[in-house]
N, C-alpha and C. Protein backbone atom coordinates (compact mmCIF):
# COMPACT_ATOMS: atom_id res chain seq x y z
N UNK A 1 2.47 3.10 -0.50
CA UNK A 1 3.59 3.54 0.31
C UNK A 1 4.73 2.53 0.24
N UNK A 2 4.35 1.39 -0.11
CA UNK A 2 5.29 0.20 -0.20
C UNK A 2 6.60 0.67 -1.58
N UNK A 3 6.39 1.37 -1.87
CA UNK A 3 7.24 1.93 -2.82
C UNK A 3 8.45 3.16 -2.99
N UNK A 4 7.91 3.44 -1.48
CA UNK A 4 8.32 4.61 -0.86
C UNK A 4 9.71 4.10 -0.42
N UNK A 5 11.00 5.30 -0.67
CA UNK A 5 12.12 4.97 0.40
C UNK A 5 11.64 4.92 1.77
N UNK A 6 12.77 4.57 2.76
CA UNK A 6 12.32 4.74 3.88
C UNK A 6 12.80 6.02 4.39
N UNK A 7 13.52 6.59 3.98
CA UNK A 7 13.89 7.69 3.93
C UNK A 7 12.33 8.86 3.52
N UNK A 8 11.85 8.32 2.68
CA UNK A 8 10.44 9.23 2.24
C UNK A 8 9.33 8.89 3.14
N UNK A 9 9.23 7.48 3.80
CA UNK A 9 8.43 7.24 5.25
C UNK A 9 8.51 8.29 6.26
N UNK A 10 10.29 8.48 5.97
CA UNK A 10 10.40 9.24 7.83
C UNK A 10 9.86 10.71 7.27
N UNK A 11 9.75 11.14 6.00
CA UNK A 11 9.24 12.49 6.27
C UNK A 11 8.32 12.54 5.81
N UNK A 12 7.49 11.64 5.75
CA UNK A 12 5.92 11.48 5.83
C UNK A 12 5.63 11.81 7.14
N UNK A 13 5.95 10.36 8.15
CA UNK A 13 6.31 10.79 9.22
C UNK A 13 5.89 11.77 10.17
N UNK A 14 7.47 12.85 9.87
CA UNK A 14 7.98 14.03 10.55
C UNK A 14 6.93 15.13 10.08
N UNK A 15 6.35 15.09 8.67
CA UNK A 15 5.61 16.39 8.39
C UNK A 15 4.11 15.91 9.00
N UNK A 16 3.91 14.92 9.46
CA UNK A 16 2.47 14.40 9.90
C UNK A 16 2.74 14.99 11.90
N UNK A 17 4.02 15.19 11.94
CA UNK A 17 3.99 15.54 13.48
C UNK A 17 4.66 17.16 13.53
N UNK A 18 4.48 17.54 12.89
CA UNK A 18 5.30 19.41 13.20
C UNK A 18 4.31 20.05 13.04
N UNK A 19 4.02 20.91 13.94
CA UNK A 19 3.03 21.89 13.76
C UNK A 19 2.82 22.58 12.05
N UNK A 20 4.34 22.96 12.02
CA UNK A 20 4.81 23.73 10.36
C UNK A 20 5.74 23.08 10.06
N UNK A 21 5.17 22.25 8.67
CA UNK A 21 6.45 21.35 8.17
C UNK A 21 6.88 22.66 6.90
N UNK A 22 7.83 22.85 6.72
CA UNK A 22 8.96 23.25 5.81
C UNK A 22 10.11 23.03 5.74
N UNK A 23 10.99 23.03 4.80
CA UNK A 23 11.61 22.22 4.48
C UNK A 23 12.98 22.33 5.11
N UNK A 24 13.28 23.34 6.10
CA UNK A 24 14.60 23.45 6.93
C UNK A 24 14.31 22.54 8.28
N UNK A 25 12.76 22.80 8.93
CA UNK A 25 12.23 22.07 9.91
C UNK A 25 12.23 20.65 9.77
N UNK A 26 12.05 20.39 8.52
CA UNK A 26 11.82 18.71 8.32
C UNK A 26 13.46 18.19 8.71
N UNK A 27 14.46 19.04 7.73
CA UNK A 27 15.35 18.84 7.62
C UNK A 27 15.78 18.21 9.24
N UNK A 28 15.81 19.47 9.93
CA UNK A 28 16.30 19.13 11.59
C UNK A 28 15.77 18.09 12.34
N UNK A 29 14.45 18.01 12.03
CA UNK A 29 13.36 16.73 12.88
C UNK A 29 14.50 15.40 11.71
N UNK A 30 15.10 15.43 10.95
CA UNK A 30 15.54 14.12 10.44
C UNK A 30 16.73 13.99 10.88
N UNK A 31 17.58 15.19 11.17
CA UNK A 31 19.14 15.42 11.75
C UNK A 31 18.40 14.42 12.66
N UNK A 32 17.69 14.82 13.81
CA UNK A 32 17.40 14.91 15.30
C UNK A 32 17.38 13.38 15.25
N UNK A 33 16.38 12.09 14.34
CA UNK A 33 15.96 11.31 14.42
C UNK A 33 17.17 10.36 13.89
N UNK A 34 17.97 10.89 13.61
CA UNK A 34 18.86 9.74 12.28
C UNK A 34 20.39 10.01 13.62
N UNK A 35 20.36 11.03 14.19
CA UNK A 35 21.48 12.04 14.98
C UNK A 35 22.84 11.73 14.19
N UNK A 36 22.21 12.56 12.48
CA UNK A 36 23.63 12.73 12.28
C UNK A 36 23.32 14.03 10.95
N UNK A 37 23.78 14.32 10.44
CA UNK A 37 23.42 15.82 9.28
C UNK A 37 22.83 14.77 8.10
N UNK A 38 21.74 15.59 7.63
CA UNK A 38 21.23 15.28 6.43
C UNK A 38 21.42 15.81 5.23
N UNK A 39 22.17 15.63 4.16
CA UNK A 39 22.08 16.80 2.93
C UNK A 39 21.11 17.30 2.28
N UNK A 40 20.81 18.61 2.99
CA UNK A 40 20.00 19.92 2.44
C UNK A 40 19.46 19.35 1.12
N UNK A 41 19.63 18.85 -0.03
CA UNK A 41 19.42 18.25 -1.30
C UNK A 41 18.56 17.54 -1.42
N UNK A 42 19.11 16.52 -0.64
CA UNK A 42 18.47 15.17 -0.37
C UNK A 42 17.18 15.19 0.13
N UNK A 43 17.01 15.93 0.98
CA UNK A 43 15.76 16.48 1.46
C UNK A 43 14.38 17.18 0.48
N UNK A 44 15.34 18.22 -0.20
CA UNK A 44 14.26 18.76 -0.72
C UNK A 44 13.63 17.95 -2.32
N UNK A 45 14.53 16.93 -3.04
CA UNK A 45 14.47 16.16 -3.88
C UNK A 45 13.61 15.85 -3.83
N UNK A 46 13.42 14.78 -2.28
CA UNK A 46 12.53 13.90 -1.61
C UNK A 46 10.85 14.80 -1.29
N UNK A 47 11.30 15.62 -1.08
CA UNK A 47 9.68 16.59 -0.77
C UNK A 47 9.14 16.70 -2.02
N UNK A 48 10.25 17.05 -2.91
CA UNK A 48 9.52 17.14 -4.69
C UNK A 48 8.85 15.91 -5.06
N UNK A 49 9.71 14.87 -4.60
CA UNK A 49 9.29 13.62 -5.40
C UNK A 49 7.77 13.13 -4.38
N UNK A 50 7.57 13.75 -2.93
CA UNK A 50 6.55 13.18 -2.74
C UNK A 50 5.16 14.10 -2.90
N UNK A 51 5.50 15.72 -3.25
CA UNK A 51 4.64 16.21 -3.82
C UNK A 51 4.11 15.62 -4.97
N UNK A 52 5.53 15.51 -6.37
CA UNK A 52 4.71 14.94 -7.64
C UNK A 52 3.70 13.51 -7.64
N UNK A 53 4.24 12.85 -6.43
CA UNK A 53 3.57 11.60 -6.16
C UNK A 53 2.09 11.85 -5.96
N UNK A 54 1.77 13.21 -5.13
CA UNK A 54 0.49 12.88 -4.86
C UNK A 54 0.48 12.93 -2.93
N UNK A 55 1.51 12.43 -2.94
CA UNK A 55 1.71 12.44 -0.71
C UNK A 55 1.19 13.54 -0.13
N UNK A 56 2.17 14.84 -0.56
CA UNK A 56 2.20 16.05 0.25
C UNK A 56 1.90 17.12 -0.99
N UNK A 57 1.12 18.13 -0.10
CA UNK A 57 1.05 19.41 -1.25
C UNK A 57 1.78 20.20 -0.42
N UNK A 58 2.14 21.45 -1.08
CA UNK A 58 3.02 22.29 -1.21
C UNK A 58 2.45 23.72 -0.95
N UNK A 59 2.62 24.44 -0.35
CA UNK A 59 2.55 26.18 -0.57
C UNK A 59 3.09 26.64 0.04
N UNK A 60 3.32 27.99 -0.32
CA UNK A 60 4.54 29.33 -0.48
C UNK A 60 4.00 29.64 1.01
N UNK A 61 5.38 29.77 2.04
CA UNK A 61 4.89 30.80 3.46
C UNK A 61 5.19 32.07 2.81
N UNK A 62 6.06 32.14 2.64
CA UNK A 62 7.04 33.57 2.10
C UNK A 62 7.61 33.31 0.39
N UNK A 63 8.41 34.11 0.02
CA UNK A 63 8.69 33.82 -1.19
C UNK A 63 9.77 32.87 -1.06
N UNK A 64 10.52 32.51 0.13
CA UNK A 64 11.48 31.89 -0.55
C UNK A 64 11.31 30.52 0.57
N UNK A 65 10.40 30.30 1.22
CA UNK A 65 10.09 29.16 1.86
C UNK A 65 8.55 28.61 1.63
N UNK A 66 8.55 26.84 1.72
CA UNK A 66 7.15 26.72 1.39
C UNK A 66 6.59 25.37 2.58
N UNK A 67 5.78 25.20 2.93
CA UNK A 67 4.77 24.56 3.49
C UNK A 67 4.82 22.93 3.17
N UNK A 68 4.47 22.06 3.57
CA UNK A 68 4.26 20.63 3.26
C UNK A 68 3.32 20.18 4.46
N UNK A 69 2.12 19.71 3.73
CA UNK A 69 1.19 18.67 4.35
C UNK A 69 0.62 17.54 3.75
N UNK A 70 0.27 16.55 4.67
CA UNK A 70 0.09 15.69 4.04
C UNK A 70 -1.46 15.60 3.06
N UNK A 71 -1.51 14.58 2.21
CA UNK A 71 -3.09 14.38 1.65
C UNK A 71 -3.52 13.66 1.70
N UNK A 72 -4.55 13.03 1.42
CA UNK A 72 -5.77 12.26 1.92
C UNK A 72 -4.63 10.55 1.58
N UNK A 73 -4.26 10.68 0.37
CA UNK A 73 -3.06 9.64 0.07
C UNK A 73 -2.58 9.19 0.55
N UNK A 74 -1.66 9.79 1.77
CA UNK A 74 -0.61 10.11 2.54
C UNK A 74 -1.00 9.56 3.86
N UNK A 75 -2.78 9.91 4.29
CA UNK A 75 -3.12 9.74 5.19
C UNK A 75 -3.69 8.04 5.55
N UNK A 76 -3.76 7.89 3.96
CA UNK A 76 -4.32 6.02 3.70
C UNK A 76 -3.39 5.46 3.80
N UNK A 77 -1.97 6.38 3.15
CA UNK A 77 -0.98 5.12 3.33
C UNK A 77 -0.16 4.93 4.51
N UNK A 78 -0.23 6.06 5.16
CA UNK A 78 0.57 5.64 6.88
C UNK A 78 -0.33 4.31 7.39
N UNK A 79 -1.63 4.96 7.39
CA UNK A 79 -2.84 3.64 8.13
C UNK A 79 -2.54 2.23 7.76
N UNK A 80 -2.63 2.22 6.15
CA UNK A 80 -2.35 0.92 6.07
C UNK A 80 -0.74 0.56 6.43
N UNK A 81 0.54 1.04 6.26
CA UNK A 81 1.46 1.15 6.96
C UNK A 81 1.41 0.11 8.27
N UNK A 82 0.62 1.29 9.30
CA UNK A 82 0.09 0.80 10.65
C UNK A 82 -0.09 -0.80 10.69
N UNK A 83 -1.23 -0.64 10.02
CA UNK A 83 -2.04 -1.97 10.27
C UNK A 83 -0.89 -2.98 9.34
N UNK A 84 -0.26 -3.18 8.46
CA UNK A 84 0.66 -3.82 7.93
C UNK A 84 1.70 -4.16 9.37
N UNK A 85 1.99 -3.04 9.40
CA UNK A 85 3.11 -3.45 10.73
C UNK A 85 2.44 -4.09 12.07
N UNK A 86 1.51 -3.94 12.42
CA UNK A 86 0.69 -4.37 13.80
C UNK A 86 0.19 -5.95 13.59
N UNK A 87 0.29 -6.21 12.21
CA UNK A 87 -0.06 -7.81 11.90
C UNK A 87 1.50 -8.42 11.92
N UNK A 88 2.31 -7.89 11.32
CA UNK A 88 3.54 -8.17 11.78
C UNK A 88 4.14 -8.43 13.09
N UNK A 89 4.23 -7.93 13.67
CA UNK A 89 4.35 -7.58 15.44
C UNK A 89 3.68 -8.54 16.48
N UNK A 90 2.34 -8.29 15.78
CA UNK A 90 1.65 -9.33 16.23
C UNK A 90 2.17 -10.95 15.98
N UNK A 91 2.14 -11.36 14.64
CA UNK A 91 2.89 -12.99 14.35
C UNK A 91 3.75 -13.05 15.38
N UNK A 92 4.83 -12.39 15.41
CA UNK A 92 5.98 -12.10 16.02
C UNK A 92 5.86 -12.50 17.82
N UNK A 93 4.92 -11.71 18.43
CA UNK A 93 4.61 -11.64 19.75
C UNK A 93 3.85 -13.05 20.13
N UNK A 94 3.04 -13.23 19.19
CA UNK A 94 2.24 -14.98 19.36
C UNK A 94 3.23 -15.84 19.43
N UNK A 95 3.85 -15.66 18.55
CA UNK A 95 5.16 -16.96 18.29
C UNK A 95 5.97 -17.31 19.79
């Protein structure tokens, strides 16, 4: 995940907390979080690039909208994420 934009964090993220991640929903949960417009593009680039990665798989709701969840990948790399940041925080709070 260390390789990841942070931009591709937050919709790791966002699709790990929406009931139904697709790709207009993600879109808004990032408006909502950033509180400013996201380009429609930019977004769905980013879903491609973390499908081909291996992050999130993909399937069709309808024909012209599709699904994103995360995978087992996705699910190792938030954790270690976590625990990366909580050793951080931690130095930080001792100090």
């Amino acid at each position: 995940m260390k390789h990841l934009s942070a931009f591709q964090r937050d919709i790791l993220y966002i699709v790990s907390d929406l009931e139904t991640s697709y790709g207009l929903g993600i879109k808004e949960a990032l408006e909502e979080y950033y509180g400013e417009d996201v380009n429609t593009g930019r977004v769905y680039q980013n879903l491609s690039t973390l499908v081909e990665e291996g992050y999130l798989e993909k399937s069709a709701i309808d024909k012209r909208t599709n699904s994103y969840t995360l995978t087992e990948k996705a699910l190792r790399a938030i954790e270690h994420r976590h625990r990366w940041q909580r050793t951080r925080a931690d130095g930080q709070l001792a100090g």
